[in-house]
PDB file of N, CA and C in Angstrom:
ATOM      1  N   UNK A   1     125.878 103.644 112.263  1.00  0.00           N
ATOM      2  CA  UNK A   1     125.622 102.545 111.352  1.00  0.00           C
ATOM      3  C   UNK A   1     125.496 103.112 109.943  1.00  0.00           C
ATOM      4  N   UNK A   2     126.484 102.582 109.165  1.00  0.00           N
ATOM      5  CA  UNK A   2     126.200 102.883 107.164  1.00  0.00           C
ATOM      6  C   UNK A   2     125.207 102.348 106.601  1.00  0.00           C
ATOM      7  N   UNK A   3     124.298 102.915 106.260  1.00  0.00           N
ATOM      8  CA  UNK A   3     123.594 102.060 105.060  1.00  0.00           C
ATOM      9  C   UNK A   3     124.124 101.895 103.471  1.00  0.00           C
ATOM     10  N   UNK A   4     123.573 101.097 103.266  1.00  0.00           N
ATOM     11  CA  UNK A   4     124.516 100.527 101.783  1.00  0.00           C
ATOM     12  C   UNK A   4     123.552 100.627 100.713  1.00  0.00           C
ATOM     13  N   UNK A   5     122.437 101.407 101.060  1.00  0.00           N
ATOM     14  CA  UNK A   5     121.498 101.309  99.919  1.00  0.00           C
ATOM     15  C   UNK A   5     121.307 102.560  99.192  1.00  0.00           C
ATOM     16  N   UNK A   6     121.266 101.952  98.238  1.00  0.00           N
ATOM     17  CA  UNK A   6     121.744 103.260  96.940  1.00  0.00           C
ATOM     18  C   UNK A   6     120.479 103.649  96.221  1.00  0.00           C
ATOM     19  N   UNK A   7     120.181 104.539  95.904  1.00  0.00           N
ATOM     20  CA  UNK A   7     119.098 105.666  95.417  1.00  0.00           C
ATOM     21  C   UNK A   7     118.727 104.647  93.790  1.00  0.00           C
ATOM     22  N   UNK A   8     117.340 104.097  93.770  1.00  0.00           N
ATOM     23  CA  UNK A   8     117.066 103.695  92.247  1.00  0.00           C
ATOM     24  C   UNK A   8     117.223 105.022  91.240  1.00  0.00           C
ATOM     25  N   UNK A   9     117.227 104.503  89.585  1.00  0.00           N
ATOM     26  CA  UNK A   9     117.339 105.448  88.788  1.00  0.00           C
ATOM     27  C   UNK A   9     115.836 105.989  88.619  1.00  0.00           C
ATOM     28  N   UNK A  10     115.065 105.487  88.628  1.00  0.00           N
ATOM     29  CA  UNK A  10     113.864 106.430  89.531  1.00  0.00           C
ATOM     30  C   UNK A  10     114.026 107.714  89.862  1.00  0.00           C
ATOM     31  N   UNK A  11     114.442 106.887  91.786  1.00  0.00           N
ATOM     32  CA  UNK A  11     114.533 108.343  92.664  1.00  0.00           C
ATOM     33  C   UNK A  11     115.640 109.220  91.931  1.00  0.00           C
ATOM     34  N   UNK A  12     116.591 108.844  91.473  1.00  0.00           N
ATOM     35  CA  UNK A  12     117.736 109.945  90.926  1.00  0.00           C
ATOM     36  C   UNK A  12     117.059 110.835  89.792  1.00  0.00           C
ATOM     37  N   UNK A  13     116.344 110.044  89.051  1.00  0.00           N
ATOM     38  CA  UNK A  13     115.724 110.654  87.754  1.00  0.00           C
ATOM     39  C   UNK A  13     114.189 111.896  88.849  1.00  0.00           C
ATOM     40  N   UNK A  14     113.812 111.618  89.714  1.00  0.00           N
ATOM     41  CA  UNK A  14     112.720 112.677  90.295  1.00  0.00           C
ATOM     42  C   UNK A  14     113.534 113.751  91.020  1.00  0.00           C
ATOM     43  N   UNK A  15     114.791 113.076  91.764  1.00  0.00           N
ATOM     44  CA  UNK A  15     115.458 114.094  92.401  1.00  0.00           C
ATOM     45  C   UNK A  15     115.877 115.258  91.686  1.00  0.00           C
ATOM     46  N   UNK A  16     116.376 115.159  90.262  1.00  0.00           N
ATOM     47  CA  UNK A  16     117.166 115.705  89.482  1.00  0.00           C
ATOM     48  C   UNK A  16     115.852 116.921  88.955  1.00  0.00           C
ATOM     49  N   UNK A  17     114.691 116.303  88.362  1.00  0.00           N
ATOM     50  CA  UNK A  17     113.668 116.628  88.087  1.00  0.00           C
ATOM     51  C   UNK A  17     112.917 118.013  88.887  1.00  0.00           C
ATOM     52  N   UNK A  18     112.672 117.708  89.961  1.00  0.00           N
ATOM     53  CA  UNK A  18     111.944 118.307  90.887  1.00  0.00           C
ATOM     54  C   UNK A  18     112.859 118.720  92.553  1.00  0.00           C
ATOM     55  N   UNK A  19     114.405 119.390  91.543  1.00  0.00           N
ATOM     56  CA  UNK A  19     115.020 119.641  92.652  1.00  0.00           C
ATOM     57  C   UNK A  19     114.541 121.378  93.068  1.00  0.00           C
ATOM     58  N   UNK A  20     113.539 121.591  92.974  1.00  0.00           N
ATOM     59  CA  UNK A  20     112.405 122.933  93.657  1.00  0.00           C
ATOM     60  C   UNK A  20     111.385 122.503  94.118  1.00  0.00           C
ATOM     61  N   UNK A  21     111.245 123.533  94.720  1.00  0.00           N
ATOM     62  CA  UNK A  21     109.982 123.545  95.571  1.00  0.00           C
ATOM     63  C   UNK A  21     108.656 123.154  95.046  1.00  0.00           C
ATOM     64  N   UNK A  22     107.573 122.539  94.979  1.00  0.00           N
ATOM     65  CA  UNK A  22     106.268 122.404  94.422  1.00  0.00           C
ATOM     66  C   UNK A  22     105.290 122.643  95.865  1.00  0.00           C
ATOM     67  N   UNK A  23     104.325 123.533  95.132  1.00  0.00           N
ATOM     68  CA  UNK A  23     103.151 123.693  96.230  1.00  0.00           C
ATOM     69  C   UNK A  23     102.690 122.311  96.223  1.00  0.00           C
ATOM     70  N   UNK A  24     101.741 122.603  97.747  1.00  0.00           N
ATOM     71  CA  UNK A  24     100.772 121.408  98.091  1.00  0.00           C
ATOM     72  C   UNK A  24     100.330 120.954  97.181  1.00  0.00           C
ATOM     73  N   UNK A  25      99.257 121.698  96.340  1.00  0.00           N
ATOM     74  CA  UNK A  25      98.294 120.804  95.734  1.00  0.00           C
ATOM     75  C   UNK A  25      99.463 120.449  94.218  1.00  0.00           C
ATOM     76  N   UNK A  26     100.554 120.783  93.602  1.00  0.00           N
ATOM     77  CA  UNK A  26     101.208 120.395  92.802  1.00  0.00           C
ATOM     78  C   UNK A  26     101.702 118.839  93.150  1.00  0.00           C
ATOM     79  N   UNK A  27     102.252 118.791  94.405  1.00  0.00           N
ATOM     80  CA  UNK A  27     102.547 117.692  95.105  1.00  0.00           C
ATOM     81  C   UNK A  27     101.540 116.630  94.777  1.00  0.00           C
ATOM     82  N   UNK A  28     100.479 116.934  95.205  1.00  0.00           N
ATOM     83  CA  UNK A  28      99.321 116.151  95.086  1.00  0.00           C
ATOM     84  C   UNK A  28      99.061 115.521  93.639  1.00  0.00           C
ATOM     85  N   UNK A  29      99.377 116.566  92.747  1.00  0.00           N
ATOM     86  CA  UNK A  29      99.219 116.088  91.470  1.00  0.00           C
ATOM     87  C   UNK A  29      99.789 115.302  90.495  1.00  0.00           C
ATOM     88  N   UNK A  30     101.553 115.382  91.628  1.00  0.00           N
ATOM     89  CA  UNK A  30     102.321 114.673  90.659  1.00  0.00           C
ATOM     90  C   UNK A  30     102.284 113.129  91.385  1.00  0.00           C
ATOM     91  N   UNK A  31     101.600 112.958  92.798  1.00  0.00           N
ATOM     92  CA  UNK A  31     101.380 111.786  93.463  1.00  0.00           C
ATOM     93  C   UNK A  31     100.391 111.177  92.568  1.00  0.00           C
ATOM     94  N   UNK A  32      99.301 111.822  92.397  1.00  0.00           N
ATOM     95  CA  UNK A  32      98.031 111.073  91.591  1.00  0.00           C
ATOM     96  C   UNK A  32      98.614 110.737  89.709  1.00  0.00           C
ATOM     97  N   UNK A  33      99.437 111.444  89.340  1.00  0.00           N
ATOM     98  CA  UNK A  33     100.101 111.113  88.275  1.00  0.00           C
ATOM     99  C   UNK A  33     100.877 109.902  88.672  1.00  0.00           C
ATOM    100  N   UNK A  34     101.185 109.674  89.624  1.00  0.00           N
ATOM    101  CA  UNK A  34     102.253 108.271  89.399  1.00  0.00           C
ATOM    102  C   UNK A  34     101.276 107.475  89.919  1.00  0.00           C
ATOM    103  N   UNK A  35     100.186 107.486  90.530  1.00  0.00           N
ATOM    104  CA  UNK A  35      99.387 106.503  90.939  1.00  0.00           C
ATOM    105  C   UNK A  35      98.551 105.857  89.758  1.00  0.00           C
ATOM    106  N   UNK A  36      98.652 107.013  88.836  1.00  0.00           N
ATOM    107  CA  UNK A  36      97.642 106.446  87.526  1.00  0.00           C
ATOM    108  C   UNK A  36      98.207 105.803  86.688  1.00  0.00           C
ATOM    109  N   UNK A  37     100.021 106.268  86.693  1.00  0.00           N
ATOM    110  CA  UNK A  37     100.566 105.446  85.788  1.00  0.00           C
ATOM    111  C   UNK A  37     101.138 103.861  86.186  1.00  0.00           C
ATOM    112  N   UNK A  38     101.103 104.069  87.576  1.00  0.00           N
ATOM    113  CA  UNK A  38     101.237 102.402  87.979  1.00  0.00           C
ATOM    114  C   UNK A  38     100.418 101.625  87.794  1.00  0.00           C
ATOM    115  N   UNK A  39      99.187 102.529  88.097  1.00  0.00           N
ATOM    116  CA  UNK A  39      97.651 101.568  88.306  1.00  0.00           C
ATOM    117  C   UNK A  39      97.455 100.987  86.827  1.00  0.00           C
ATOM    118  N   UNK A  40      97.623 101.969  85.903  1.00  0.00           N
ATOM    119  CA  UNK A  40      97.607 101.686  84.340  1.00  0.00           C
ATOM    120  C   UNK A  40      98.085 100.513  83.790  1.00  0.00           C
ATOM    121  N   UNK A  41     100.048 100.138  84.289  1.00  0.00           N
ATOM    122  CA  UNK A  41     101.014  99.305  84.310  1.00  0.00           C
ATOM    123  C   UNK A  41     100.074  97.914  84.714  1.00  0.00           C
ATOM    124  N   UNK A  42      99.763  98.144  85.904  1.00  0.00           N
ATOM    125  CA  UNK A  42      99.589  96.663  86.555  1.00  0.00           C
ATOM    126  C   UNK A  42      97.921  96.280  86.069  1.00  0.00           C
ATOM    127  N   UNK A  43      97.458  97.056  85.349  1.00  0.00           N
ATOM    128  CA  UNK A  43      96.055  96.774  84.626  1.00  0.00           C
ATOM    129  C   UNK A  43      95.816  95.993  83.467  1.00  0.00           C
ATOM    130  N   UNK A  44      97.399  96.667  82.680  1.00  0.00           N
ATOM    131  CA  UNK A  44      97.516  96.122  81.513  1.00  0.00           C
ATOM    132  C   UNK A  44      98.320  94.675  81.644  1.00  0.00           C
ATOM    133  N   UNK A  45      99.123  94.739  82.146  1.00  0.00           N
ATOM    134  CA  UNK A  45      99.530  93.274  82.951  1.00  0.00           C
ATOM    135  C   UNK A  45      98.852  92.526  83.188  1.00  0.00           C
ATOM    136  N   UNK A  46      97.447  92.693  83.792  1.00  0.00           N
ATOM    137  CA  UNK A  46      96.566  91.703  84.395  1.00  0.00           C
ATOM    138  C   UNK A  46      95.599  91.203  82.534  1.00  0.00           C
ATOM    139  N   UNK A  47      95.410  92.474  82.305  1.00  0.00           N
ATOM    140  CA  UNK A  47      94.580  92.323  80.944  1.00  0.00           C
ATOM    141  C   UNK A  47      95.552  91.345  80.314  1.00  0.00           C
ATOM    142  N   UNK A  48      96.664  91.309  79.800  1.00  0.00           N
ATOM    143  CA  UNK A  48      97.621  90.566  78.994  1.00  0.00           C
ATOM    144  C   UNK A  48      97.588  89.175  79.679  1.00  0.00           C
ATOM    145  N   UNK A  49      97.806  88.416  80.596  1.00  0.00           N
ATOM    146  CA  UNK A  49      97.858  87.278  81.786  1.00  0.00           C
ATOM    147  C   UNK A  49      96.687  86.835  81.311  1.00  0.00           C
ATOM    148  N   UNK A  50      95.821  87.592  81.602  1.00  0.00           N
ATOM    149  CA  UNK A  50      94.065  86.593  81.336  1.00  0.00           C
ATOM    150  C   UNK A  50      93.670  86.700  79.927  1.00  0.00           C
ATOM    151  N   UNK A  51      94.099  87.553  79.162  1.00  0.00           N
ATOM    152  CA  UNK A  51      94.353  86.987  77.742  1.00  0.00           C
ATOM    153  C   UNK A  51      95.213  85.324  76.896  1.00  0.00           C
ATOM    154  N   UNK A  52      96.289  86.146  77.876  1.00  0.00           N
ATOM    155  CA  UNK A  52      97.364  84.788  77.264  1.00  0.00           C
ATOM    156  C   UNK A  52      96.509  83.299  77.869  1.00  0.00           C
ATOM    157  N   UNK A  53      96.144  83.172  79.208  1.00  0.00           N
ATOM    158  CA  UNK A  53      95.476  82.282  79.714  1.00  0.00           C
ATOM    159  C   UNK A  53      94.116  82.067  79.519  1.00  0.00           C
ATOM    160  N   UNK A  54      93.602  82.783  78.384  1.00  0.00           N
ATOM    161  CA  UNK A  54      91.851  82.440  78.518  1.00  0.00           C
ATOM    162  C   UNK A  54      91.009  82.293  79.423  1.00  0.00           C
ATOM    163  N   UNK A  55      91.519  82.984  80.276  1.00  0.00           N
ATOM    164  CA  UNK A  55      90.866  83.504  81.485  1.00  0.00           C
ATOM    165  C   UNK A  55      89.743  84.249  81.381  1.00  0.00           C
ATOM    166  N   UNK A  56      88.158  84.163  82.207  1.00  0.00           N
ATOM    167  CA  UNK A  56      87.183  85.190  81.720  1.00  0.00           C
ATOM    168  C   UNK A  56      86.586  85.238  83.535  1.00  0.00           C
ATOM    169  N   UNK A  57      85.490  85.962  83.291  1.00  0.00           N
ATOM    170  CA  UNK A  57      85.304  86.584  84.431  1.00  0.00           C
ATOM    171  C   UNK A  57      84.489  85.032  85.338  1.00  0.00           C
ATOM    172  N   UNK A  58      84.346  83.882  84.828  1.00  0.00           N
ATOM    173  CA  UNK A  58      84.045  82.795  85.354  1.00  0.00           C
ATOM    174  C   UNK A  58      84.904  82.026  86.231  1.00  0.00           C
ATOM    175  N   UNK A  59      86.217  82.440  85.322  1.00  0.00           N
ATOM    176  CA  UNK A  59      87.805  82.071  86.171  1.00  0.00           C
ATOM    177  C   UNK A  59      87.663  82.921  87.702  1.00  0.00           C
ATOM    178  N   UNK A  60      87.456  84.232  87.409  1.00  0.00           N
ATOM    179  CA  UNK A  60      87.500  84.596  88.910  1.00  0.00           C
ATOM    180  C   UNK A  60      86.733  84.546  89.901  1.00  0.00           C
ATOM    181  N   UNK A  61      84.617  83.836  89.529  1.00  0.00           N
ATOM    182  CA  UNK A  61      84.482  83.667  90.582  1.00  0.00           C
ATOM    183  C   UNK A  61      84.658  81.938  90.815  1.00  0.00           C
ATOM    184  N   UNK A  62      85.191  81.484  90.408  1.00  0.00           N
ATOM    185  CA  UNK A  62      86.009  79.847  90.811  1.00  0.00           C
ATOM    186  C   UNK A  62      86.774  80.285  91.921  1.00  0.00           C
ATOM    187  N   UNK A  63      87.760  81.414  91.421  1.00  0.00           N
ATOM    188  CA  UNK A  63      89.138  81.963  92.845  1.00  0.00           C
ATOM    189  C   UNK A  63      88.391  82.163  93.657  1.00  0.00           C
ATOM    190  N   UNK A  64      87.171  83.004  93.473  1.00  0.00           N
ATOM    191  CA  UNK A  64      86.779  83.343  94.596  1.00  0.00           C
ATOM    192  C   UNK A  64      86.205  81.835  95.880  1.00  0.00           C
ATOM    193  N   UNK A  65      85.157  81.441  95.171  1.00  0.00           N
ATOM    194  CA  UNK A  65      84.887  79.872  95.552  1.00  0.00           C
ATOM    195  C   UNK A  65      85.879  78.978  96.243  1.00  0.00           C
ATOM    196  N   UNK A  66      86.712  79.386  95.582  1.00  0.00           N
ATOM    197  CA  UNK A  66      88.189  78.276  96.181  1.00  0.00           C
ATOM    198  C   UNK A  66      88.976  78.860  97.502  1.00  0.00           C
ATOM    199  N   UNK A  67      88.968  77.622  98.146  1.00  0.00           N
ATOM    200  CA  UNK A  67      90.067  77.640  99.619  1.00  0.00           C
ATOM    201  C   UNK A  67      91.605  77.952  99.105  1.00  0.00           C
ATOM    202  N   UNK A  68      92.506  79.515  99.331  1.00  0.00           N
ATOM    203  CA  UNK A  68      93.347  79.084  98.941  1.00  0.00           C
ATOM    204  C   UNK A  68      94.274  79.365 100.043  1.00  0.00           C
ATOM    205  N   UNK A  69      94.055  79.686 101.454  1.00  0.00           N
ATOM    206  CA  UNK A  69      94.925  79.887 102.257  1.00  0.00           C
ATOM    207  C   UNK A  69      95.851  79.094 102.397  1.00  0.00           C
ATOM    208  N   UNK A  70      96.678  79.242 103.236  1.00  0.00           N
ATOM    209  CA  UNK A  70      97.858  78.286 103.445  1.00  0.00           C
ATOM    210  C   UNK A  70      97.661  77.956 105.029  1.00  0.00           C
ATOM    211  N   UNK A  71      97.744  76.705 104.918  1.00  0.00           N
ATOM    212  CA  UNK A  71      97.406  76.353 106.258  1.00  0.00           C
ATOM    213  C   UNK A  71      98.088  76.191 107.656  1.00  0.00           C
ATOM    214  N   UNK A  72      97.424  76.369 108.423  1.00  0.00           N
ATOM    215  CA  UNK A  72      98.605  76.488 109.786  1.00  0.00           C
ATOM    216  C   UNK A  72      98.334  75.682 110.568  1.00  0.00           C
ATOM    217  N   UNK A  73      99.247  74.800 111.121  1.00  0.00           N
ATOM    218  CA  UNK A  73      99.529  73.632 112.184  1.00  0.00           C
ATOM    219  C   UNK A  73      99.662  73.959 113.219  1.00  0.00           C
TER     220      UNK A  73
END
């Protein structure tokens, strides 16, 4: 069976990057480096959203308060 799925410019851009060897704990470091820079991404995202919306920390315990599952028959 072919797969048809093609490498993001991402993975091409790390492959190219880090085509050697890295010790364990280097490994580790460049994992916690991309974890900080996502976590960063989707922080500032959230900060910007509840800005644009005047959103404050009263908004979230309402979400919390509120039923929002989806219901099943």
């Amino acid at each position: 069976m072919k797969s048809s799925r093609k490498l993001t410019n991402l993975q091409l851009e790390l492959l190219q990057m880090f085509s050697f060897e890295l010790t364990e704990e280097q490994l580790l470091e460049v994992q916690q480096m991309l974890i900080d820079y996502f976590a960063d991404k989707v922080t500032t995202g959230m900060d910007q959203i509840f800005e644009q919306n005047n959103w404050s920390e009263q908004q979230i315990q309402k979400w919390a308060k509120k039923h929002m599952r989806t219901p099943y028959y």
